[in-house]
C-alpha atoms as a PDB file:
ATOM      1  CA  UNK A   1      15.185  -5.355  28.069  1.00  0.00           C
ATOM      2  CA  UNK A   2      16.828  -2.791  30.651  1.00  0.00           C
ATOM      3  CA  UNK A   3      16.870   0.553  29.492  1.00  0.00           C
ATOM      4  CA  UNK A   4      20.542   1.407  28.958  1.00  0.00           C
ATOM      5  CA  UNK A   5      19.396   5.241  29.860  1.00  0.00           C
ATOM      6  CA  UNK A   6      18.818   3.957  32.827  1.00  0.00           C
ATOM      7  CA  UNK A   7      22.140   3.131  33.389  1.00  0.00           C
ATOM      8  CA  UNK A   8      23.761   6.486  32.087  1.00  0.00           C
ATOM      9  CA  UNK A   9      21.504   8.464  34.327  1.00  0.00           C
ATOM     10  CA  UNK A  10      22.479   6.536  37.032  1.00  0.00           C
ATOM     11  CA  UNK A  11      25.732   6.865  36.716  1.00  0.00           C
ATOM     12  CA  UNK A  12      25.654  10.559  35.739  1.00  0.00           C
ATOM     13  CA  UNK A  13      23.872  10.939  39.384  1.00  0.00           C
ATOM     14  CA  UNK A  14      26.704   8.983  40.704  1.00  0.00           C
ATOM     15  CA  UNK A  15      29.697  10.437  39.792  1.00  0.00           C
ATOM     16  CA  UNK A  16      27.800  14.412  40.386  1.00  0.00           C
ATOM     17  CA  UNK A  17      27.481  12.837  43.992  1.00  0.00           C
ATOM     18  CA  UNK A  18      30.796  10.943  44.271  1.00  0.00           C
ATOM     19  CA  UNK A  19      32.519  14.157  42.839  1.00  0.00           C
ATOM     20  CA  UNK A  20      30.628  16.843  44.759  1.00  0.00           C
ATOM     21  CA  UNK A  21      31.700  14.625  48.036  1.00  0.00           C
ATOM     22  CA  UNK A  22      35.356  15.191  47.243  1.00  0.00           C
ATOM     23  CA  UNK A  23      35.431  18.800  45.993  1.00  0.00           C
ATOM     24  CA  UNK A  24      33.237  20.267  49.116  1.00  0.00           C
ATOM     25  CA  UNK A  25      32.771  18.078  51.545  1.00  0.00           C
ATOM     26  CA  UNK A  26      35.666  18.926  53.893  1.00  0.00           C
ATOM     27  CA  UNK A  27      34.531  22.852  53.864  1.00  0.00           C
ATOM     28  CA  UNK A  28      33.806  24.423  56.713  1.00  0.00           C
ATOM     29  CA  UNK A  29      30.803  25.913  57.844  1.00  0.00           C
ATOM     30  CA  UNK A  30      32.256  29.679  56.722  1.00  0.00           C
ATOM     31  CA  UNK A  31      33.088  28.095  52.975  1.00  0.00           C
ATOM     32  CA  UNK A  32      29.954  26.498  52.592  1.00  0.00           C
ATOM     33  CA  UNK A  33      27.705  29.619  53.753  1.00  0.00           C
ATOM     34  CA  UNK A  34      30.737  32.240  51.555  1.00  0.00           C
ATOM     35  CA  UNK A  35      28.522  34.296  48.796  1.00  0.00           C
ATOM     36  CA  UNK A  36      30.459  36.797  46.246  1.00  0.00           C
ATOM     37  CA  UNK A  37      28.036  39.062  46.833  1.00  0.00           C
ATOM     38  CA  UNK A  38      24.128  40.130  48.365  1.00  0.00           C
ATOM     39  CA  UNK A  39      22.518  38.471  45.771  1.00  0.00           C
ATOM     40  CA  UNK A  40      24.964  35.658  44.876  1.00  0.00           C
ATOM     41  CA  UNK A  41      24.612  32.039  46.090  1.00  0.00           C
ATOM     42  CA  UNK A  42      26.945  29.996  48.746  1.00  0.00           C
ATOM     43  CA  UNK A  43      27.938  26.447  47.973  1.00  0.00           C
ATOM     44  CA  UNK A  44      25.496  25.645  50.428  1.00  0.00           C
ATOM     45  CA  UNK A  45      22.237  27.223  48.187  1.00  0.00           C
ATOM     46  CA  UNK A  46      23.660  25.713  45.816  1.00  0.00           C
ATOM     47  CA  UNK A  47      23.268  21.934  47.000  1.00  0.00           C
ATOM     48  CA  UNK A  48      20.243  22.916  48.879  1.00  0.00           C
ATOM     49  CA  UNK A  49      18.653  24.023  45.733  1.00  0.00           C
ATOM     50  CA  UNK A  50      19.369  21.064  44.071  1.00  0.00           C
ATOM     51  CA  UNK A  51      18.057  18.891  46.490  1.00  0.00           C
ATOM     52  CA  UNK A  52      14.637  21.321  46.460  1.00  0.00           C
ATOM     53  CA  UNK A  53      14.503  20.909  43.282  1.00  0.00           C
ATOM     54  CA  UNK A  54      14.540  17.459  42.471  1.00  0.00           C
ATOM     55  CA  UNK A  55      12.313  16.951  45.311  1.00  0.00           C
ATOM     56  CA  UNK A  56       9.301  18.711  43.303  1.00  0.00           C
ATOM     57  CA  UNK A  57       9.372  15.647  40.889  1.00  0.00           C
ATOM     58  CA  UNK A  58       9.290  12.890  43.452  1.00  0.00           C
ATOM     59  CA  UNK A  59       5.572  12.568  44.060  1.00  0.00           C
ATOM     60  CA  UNK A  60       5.783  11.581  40.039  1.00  0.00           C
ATOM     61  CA  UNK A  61       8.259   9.135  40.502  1.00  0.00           C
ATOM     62  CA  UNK A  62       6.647   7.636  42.775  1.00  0.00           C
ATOM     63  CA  UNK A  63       3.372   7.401  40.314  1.00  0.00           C
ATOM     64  CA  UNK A  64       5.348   6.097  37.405  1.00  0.00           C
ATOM     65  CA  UNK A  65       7.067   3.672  39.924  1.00  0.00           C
ATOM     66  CA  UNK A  66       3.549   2.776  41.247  1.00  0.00           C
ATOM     67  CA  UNK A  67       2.028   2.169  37.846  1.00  0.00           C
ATOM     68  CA  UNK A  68      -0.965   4.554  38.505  1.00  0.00           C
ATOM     69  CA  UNK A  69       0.289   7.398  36.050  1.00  0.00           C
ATOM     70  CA  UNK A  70      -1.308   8.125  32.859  1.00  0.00           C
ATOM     71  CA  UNK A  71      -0.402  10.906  30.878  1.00  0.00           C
ATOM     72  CA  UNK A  72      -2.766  14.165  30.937  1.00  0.00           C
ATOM     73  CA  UNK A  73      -4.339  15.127  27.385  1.00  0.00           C
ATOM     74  CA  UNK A  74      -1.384  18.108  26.878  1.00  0.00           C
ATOM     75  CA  UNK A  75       1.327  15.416  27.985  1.00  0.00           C
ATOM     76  CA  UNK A  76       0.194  12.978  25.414  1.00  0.00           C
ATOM     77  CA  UNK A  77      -0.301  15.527  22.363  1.00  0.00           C
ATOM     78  CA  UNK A  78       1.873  18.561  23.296  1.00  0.00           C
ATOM     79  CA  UNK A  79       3.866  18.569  19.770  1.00  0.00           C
ATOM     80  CA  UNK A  80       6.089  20.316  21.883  1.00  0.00           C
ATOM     81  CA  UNK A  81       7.259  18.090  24.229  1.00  0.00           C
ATOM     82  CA  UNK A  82      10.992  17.255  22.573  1.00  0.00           C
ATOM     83  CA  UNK A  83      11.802  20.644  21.607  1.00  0.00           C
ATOM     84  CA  UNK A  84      10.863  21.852  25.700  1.00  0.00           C
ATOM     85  CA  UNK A  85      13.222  18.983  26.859  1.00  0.00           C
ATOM     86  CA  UNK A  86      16.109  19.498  24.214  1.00  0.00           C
ATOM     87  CA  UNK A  87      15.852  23.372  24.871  1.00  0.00           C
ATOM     88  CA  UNK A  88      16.318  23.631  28.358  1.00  0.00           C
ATOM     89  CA  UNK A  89      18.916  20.317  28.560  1.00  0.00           C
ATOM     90  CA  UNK A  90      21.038  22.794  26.189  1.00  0.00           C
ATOM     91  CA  UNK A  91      19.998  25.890  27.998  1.00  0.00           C
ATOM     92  CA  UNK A  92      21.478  24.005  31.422  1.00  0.00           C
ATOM     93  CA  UNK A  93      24.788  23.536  29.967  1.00  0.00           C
ATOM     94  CA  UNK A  94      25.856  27.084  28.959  1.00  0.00           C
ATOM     95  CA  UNK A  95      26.697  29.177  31.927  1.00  0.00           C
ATOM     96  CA  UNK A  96      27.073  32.453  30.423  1.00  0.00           C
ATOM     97  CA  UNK A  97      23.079  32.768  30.939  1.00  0.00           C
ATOM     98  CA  UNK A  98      21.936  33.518  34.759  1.00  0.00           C
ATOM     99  CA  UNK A  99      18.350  32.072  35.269  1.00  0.00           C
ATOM    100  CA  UNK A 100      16.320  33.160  38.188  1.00  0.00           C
ATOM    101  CA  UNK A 101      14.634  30.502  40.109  1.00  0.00           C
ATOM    102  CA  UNK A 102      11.469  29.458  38.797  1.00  0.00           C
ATOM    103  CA  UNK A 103       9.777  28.968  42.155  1.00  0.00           C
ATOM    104  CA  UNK A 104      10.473  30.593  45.677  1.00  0.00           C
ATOM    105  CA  UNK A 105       9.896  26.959  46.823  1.00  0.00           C
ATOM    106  CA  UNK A 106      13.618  25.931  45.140  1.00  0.00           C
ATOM    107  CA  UNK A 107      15.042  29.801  46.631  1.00  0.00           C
ATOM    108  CA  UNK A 108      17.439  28.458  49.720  1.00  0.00           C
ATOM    109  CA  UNK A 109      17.788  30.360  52.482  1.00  0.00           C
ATOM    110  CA  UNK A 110      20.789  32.655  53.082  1.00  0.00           C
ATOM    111  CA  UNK A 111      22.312  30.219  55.772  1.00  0.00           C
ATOM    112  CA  UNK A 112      22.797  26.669  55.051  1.00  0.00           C
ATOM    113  CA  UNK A 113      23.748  23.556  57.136  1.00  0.00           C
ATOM    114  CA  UNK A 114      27.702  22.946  56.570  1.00  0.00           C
ATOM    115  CA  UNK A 115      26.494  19.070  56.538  1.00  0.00           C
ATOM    116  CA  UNK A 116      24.749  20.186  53.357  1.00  0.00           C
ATOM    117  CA  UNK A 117      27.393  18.362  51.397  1.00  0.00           C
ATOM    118  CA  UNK A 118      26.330  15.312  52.888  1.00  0.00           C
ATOM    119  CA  UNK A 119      23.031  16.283  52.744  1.00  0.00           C
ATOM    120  CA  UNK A 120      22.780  15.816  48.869  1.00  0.00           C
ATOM    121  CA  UNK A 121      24.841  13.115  48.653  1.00  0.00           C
ATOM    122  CA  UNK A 122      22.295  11.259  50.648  1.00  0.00           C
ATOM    123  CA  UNK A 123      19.790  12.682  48.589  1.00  0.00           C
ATOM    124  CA  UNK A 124      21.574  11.494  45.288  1.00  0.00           C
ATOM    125  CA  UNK A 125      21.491   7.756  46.621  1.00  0.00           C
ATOM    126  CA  UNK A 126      17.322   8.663  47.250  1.00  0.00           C
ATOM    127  CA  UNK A 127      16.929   9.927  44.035  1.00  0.00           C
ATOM    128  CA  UNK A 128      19.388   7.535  42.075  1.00  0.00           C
ATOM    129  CA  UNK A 129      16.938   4.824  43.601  1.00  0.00           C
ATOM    130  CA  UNK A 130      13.891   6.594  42.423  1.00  0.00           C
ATOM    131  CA  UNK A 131      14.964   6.611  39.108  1.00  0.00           C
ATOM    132  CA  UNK A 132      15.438   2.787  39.245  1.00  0.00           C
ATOM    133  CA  UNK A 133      12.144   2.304  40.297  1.00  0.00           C
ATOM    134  CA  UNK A 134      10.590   3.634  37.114  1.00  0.00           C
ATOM    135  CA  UNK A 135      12.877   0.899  35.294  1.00  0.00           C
ATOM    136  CA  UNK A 136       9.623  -0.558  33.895  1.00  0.00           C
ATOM    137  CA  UNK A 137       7.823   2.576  32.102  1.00  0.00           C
ATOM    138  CA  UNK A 138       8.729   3.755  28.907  1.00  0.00           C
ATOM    139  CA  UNK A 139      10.795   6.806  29.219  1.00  0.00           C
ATOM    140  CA  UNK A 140      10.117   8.104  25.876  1.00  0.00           C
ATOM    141  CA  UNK A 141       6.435   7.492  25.600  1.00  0.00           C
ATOM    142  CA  UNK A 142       5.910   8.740  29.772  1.00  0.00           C
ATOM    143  CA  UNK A 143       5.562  12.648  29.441  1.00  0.00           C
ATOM    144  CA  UNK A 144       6.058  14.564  32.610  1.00  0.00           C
ATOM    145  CA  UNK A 145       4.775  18.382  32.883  1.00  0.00           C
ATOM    146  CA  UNK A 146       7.201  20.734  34.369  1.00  0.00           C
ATOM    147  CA  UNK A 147       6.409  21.495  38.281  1.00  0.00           C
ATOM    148  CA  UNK A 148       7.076  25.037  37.689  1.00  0.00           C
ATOM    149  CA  UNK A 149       5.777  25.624  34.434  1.00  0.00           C
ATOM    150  CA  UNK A 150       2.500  23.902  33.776  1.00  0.00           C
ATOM    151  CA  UNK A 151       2.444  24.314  29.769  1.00  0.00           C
ATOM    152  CA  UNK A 152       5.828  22.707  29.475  1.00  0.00           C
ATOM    153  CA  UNK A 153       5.657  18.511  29.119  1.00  0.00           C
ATOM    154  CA  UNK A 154       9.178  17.057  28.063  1.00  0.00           C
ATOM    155  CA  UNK A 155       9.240  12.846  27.873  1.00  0.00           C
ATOM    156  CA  UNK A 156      10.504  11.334  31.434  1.00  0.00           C
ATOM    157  CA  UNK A 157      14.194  10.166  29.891  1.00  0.00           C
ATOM    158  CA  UNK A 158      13.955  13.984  28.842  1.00  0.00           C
ATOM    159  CA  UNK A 159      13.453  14.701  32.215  1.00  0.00           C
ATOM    160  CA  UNK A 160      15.976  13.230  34.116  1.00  0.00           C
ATOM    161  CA  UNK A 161      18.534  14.625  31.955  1.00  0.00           C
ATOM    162  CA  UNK A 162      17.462  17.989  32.641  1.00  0.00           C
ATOM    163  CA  UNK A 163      17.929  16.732  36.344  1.00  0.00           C
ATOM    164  CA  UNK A 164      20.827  15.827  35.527  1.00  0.00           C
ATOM    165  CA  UNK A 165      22.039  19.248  33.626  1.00  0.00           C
ATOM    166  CA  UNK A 166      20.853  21.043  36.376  1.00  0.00           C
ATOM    167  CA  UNK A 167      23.249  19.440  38.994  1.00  0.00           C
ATOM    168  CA  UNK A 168      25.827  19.757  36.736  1.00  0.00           C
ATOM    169  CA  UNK A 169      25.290  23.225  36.327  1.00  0.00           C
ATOM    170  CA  UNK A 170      25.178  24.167  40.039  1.00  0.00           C
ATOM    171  CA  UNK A 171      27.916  21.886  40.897  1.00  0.00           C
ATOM    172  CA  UNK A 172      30.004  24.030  38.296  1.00  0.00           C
ATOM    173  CA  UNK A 173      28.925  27.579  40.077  1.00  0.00           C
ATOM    174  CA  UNK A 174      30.292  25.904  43.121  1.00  0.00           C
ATOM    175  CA  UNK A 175      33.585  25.332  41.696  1.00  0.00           C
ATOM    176  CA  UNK A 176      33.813  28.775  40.420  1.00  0.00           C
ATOM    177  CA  UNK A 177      33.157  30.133  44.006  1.00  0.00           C
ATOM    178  CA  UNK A 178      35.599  27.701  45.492  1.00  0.00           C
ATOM    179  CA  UNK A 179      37.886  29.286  43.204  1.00  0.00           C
ATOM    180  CA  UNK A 180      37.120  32.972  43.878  1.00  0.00           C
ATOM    181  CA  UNK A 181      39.580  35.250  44.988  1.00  0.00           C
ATOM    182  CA  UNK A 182      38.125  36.294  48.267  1.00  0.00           C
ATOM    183  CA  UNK A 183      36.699  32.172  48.703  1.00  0.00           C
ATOM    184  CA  UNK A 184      37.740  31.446  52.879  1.00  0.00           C
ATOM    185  CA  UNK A 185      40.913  29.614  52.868  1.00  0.00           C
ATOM    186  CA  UNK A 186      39.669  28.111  56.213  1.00  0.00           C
END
């Protein structure tokens, strides 16, 4: 039997791709690179964030895909593991709390390429097909560990939803700058 969260992730990644398409792809090079202030983020870091991000769990993937992951000692008895995944899945969805990035790794730079847009969308369709490609582990019994926090394990269905949270979250501080008052009309 399919996993139906595989289908609801996949088309969770869709429509955050499909939708970020239409609300920034057409911005110029000016929009895209526009931050509110020093220390604020663009569009642009935002996107190129995301797509830093997600890469950091690829090499994963690409283990469960392969069949040649086994869970580590802490992933398989960490009595932690739900509440980590449920906590920061809810965490992701209120924006009144600023979170520094975990990782100078995810940090994107201070100019970013106005194809960025285009960029993640591509990468959506990469990582929308490396989610099918884990179709036949168990999501709930596969544990991932965090790649930037090493004592945190959340189960891989946990996982993509914080993925998926995460986009959500930047693609919403995009919006908000779009809508800024001193946002480039051109």
């Amino acid at each position: 039997m399919v996993n139906q969260d595989l289908y609801n992730v996949i088309d969770e990644m869709t429509e955050i791709g499909q939708n970020a398409e239409f609300a920034f792809g057409h911005l110029s090079a000016e929009q895209i690179n526009w931050k509110p202030s020093a220390d604020g983020w663009s569009v642009g870091q935002c996107f190129e964030h995301l797509i830093k991000s997600n890469q950091l769990f690829f090499p994963e993937l690409e283990r469960i895909a392969g069949g040649q992951r086994k869970n580590s000692f802490l992933e398989n008895y960490s009595p932690l593991s739900s509440i980590f995944g449920n906590l920061l899945i809810n965490s992701l969805k209120k924006d009144e709390r600023k979170f520094k990035a975990p990782s100078k790794a995810i940090v994107p730079p201070s100019d970013v390429d106005a194809s960025i847009v285009e960029l993640f969308a591509a990468h959506q369709a990469d990582l929308i097909e490396r989610v099918k490609s884990t179709v036949t582990a168990d999501w709930e019994k596969t544990k991932i560990t965090s790649p930037f926090m090493k004592l945190i394990t959340y189960t891989l269905a946990d996982g993509f939803r914080v993925v998926v949270e995460h986009e959500r979250r930047h693609v919403r501080q995009a919006e908000r700058l779009v809508r800024a008052e001193n946002f480039p009309k051109r």
